[in-house]
C-alpha atoms as a PDB file:
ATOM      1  CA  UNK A   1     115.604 -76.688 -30.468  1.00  0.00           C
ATOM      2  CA  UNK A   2     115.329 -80.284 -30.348  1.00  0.00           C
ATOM      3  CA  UNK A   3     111.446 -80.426 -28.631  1.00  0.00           C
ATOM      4  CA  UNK A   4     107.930 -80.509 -30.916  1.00  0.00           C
ATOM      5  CA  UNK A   5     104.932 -79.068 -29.198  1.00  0.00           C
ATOM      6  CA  UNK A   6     102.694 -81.276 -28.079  1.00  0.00           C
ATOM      7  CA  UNK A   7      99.128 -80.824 -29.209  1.00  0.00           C
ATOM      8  CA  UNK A   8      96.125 -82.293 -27.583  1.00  0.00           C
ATOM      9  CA  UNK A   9      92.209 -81.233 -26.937  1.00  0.00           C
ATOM     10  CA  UNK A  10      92.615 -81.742 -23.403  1.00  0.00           C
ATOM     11  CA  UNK A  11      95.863 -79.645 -22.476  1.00  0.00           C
ATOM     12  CA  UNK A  12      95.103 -76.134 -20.823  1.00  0.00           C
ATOM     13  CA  UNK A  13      95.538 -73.068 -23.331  1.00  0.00           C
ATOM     14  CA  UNK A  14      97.870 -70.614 -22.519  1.00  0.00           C
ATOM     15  CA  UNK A  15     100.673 -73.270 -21.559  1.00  0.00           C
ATOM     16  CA  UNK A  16     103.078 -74.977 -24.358  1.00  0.00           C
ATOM     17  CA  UNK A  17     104.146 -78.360 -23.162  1.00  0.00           C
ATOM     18  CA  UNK A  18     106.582 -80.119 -24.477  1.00  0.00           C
ATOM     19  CA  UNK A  19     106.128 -83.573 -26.992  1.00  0.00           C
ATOM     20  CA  UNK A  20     107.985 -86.340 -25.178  1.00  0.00           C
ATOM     21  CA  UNK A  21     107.502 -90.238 -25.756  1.00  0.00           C
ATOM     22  CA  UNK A  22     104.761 -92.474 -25.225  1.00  0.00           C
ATOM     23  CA  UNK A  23     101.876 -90.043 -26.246  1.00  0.00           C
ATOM     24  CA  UNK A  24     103.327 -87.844 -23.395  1.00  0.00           C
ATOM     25  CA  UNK A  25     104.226 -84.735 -22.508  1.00  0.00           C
ATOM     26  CA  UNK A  26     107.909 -84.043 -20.753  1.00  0.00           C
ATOM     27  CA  UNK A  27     105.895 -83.291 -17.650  1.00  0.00           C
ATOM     28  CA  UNK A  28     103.963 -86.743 -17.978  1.00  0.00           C
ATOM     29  CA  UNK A  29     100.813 -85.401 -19.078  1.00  0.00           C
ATOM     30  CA  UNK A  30      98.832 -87.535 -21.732  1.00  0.00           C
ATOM     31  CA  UNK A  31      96.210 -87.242 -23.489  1.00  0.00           C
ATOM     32  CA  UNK A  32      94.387 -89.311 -25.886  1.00  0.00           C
ATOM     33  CA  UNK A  33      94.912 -88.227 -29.544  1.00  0.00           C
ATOM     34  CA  UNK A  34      97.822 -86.045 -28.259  1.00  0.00           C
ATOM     35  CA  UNK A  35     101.152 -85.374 -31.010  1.00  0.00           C
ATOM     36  CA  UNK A  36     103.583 -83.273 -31.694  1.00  0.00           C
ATOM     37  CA  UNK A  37     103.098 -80.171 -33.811  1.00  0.00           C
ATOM     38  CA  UNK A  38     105.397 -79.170 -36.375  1.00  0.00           C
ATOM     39  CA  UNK A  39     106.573 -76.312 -34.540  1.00  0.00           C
ATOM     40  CA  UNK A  40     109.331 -76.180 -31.734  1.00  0.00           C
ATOM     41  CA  UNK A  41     108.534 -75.938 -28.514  1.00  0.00           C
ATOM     42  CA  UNK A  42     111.199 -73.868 -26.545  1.00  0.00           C
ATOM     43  CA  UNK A  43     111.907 -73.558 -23.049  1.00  0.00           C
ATOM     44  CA  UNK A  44     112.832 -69.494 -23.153  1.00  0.00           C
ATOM     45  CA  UNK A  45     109.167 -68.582 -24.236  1.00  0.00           C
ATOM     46  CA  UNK A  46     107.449 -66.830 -21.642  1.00  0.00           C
ATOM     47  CA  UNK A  47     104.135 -69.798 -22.156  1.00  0.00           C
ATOM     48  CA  UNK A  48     106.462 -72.958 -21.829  1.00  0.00           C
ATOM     49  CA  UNK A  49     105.678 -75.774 -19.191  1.00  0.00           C
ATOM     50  CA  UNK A  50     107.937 -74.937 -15.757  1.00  0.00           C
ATOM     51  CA  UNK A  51     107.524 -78.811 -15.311  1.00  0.00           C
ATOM     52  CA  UNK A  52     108.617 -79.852 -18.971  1.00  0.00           C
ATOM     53  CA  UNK A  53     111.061 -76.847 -18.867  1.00  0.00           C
ATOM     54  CA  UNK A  54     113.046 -78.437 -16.237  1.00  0.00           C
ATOM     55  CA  UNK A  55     112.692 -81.705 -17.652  1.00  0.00           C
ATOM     56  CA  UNK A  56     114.303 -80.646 -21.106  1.00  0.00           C
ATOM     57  CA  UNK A  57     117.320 -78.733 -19.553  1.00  0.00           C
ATOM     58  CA  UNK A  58     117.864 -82.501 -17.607  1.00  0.00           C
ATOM     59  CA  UNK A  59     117.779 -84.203 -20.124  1.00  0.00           C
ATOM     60  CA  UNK A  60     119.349 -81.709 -23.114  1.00  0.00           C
ATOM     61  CA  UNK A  61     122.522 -81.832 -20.472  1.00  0.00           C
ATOM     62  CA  UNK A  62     122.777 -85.537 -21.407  1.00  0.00           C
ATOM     63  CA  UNK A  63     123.192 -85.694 -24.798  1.00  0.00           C
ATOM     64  CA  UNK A  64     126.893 -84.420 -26.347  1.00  0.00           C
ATOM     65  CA  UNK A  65     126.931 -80.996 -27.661  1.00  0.00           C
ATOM     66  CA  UNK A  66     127.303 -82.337 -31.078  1.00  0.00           C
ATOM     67  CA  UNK A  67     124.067 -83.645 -31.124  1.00  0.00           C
ATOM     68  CA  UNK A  68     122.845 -80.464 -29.553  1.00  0.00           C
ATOM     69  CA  UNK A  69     122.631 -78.462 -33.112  1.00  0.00           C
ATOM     70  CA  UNK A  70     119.628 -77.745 -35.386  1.00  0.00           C
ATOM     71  CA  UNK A  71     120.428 -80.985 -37.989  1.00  0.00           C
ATOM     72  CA  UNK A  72     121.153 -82.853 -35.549  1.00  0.00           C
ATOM     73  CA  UNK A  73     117.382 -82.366 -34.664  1.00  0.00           C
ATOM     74  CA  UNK A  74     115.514 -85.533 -34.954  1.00  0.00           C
ATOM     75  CA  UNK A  75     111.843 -86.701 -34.012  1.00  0.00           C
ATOM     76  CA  UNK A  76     111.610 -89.720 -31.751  1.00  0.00           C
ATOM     77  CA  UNK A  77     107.975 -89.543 -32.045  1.00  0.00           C
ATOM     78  CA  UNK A  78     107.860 -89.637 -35.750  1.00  0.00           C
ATOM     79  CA  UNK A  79     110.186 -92.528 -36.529  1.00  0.00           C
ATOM     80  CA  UNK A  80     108.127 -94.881 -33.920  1.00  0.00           C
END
């Protein structure tokens, strides 16, 4: 639960992506204007990106499992 959903105009509906860095999505989409939301994006919903799905279990497996929980939970893109 450590991924915002990245809103844009230009991203397809029916797909969540996932907010990464950069104005980017974790499947390297961007968009101008795009951010993250203040909801989660997770990877088990049914709707999430198979690209920034795959990308988030990669790089989730990096961090220590301490930093893994909820208050841990910390937006890059908001302290830029």
């Amino acid at each position: 639960m450590r991924w915002e959903k990245a809103v844009a105009d230009g991203l397809a509906s029916g797909v969540s992506h996932a907010f990464g860095i950069f104005d980017k999505t974790l499947c390297d989409i961007q968009e101008v204007g795009m951010s993250p939301s203040d909801h989660w994006w997770l990877l088990e919903r049914e709707d999430a990106c198979g690209a920034c799905r795959e990308a988030a279990i990669v790089i989730d497996g990096r961090w220590p499992r301490s930093m893994r929980i909820e208050d841990a939970r910390v937006s890059v893109a908001r302290r830029l």
